[in-house]
PDB file of N, CA and C in Angstrom:
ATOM      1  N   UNK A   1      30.901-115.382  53.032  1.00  0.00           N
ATOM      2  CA  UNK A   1      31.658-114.379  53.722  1.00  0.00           C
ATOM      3  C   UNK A   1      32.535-113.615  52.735  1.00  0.00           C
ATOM      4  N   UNK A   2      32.857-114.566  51.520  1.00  0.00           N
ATOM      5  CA  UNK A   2      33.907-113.277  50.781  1.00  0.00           C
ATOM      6  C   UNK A   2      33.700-112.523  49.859  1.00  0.00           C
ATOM      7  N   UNK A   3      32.182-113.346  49.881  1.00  0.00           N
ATOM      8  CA  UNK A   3      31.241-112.077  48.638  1.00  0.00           C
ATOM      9  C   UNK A   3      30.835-110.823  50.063  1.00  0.00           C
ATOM     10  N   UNK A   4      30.357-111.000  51.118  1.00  0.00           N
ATOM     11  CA  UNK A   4      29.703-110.341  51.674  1.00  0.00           C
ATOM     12  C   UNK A   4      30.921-109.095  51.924  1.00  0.00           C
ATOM     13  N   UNK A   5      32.009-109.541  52.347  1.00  0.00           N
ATOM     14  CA  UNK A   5      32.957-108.980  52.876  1.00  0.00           C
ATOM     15  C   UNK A   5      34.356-108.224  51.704  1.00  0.00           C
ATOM     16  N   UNK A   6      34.187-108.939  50.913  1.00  0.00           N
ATOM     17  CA  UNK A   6      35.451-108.749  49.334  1.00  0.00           C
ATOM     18  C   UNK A   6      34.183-107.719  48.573  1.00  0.00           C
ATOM     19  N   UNK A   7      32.958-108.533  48.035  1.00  0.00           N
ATOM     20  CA  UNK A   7      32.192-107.706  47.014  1.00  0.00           C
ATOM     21  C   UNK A   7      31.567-106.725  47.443  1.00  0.00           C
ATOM     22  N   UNK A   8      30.734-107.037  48.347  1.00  0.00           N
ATOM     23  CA  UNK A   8      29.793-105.928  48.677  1.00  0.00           C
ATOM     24  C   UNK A   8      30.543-104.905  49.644  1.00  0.00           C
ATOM     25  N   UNK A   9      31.945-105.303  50.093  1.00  0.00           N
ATOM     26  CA  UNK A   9      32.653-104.484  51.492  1.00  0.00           C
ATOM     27  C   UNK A   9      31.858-103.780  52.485  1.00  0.00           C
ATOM     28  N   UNK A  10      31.290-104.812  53.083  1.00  0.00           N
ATOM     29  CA  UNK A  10      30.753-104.892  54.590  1.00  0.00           C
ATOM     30  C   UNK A  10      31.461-104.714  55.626  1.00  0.00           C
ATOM     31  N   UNK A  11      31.180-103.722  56.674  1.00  0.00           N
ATOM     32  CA  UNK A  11      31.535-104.072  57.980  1.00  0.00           C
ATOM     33  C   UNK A  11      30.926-105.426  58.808  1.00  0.00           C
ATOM     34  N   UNK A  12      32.111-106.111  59.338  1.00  0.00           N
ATOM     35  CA  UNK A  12      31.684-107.488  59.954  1.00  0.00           C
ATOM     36  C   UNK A  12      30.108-107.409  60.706  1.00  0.00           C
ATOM     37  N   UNK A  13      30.276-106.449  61.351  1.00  0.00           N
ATOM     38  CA  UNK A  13      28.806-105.714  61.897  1.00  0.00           C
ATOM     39  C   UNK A  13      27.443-105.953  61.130  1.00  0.00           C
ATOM     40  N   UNK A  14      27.881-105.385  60.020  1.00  0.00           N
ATOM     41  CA  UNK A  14      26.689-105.369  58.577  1.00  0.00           C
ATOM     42  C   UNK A  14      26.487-106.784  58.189  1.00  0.00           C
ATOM     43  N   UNK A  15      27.521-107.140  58.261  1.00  0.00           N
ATOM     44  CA  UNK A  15      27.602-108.391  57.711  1.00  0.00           C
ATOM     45  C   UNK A  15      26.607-109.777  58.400  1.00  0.00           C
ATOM     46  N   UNK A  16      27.304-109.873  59.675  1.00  0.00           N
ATOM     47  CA  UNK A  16      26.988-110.787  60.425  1.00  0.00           C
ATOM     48  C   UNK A  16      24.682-110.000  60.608  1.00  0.00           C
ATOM     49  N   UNK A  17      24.690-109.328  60.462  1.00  0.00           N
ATOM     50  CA  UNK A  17      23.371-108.525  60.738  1.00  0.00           C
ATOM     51  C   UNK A  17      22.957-109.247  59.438  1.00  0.00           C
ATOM     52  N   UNK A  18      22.678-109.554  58.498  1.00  0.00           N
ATOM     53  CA  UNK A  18      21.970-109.654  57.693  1.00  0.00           C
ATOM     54  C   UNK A  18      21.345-111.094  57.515  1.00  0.00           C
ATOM     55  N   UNK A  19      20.259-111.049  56.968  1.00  0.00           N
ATOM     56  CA  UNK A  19      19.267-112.798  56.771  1.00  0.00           C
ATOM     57  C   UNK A  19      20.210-113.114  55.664  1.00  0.00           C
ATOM     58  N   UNK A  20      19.842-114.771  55.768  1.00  0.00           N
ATOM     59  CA  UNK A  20      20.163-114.885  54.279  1.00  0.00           C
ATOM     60  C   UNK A  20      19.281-114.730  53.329  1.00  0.00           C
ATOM     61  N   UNK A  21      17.847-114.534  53.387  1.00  0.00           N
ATOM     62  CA  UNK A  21      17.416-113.502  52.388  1.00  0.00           C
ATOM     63  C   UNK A  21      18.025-112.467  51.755  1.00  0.00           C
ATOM     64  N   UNK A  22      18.553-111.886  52.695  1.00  0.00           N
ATOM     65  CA  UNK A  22      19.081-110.294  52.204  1.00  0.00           C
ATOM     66  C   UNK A  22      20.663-110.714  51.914  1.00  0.00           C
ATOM     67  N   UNK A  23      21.053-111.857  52.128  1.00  0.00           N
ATOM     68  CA  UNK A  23      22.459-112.171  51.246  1.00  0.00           C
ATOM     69  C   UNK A  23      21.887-112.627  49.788  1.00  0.00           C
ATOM     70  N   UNK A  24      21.360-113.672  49.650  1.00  0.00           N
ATOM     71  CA  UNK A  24      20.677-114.023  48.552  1.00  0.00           C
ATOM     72  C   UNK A  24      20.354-112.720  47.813  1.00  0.00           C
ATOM     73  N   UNK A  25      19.627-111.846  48.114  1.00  0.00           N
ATOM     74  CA  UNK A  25      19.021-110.487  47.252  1.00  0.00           C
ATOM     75  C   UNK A  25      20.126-109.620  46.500  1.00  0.00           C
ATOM     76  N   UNK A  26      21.078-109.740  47.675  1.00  0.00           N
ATOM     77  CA  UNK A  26      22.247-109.249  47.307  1.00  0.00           C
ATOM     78  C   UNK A  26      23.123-109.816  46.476  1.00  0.00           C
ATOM     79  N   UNK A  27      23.397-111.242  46.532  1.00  0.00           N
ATOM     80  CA  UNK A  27      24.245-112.042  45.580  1.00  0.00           C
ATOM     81  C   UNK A  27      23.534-111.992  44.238  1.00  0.00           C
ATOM     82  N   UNK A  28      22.091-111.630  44.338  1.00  0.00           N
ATOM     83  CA  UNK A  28      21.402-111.771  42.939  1.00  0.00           C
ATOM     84  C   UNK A  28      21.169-110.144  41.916  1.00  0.00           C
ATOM     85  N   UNK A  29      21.567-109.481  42.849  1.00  0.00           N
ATOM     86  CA  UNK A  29      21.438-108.267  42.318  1.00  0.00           C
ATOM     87  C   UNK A  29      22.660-107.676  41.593  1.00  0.00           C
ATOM     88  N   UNK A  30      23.512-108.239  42.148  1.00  0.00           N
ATOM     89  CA  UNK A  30      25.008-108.315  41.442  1.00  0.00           C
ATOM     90  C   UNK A  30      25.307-109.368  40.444  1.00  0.00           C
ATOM     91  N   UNK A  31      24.543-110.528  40.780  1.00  0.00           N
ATOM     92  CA  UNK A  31      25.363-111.421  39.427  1.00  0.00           C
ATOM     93  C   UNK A  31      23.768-111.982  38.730  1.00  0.00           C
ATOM     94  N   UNK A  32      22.782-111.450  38.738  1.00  0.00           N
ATOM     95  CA  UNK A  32      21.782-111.605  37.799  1.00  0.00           C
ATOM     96  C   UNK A  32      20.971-112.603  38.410  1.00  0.00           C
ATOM     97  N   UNK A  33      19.904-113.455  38.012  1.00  0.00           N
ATOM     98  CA  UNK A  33      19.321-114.128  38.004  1.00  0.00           C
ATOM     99  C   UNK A  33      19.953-115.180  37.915  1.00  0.00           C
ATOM    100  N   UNK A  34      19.736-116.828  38.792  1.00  0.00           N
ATOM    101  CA  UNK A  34      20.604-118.185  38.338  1.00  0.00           C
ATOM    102  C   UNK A  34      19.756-118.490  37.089  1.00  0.00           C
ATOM    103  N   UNK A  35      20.762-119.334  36.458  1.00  0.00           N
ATOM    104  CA  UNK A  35      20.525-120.175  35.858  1.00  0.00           C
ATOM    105  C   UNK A  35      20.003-121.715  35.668  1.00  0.00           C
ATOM    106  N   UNK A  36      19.439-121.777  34.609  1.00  0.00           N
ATOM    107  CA  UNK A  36      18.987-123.072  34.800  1.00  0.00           C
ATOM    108  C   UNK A  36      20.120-123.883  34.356  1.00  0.00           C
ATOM    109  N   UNK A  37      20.182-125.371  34.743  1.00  0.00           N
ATOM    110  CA  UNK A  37      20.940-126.197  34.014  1.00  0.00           C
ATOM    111  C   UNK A  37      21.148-126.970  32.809  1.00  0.00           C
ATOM    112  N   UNK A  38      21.791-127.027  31.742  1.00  0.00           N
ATOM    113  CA  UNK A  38      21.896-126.798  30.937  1.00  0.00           C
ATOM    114  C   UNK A  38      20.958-129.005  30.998  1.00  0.00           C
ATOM    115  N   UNK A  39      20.107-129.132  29.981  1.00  0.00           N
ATOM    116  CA  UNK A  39      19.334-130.276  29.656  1.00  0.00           C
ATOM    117  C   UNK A  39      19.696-131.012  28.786  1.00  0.00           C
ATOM    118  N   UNK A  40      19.150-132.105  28.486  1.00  0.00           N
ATOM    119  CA  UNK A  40      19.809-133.044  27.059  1.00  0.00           C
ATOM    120  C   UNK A  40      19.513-132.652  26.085  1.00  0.00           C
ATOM    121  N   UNK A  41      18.320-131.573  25.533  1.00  0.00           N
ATOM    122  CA  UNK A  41      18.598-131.046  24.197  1.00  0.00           C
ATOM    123  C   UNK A  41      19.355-129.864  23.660  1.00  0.00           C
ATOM    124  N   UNK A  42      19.825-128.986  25.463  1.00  0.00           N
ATOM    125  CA  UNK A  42      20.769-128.060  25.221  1.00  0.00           C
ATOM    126  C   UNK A  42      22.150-128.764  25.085  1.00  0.00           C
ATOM    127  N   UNK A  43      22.707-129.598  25.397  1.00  0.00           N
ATOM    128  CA  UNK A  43      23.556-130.561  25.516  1.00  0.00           C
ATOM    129  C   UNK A  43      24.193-131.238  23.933  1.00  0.00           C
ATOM    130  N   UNK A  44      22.356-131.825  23.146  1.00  0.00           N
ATOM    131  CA  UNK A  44      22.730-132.074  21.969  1.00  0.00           C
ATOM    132  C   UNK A  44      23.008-131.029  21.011  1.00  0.00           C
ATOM    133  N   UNK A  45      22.079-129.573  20.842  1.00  0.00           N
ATOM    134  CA  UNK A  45      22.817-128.439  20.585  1.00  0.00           C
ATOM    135  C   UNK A  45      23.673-128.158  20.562  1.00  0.00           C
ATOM    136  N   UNK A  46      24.593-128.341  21.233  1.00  0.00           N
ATOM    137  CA  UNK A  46      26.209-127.331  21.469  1.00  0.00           C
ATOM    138  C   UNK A  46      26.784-128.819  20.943  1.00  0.00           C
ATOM    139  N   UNK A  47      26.738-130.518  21.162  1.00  0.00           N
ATOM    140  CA  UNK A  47      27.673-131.331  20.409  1.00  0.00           C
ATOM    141  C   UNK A  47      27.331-131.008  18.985  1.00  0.00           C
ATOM    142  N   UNK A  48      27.011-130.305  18.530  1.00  0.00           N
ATOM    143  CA  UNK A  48      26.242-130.635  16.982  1.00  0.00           C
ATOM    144  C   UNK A  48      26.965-128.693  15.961  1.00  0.00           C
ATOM    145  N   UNK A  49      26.689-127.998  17.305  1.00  0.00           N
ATOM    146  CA  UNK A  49      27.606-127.133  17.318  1.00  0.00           C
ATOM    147  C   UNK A  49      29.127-127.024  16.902  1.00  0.00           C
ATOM    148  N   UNK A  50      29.439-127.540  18.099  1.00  0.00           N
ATOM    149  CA  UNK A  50      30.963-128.044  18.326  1.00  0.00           C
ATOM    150  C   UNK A  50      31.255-129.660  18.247  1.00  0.00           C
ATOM    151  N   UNK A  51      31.384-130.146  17.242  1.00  0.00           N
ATOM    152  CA  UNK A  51      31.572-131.899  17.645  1.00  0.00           C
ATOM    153  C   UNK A  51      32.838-132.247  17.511  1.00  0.00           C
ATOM    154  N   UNK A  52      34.187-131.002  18.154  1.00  0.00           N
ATOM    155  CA  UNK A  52      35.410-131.850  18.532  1.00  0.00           C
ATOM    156  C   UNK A  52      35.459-131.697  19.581  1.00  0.00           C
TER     157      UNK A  52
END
């Protein structure tokens, strides 16, 4: 509701009207593609990186 309503500034109308497909499309079109989670060799990367 406070992306739909704060980011995109929806009328409650618009709002409540939409799938969550079309929230999803929308949350992704604004903040990119998700991410994957970071794995144990991205993990050992960045300690080896940074090891304090």
């Amino acid at each position: 509701m406070a992306f739909g309503f704060g980011r995109l500034r929806l009328a409650a109308r618009d709002f409540w009207a939409l799938t969550p497909r079309e929230l999803a499309a929308a949350m992704r079109a604004l903040a990119g593609p998700a991410r994957l989670p970071l794995d144990r060799a991205g993990l050992a990367g960045l300690m080896a990186r940074f090891p304090d």
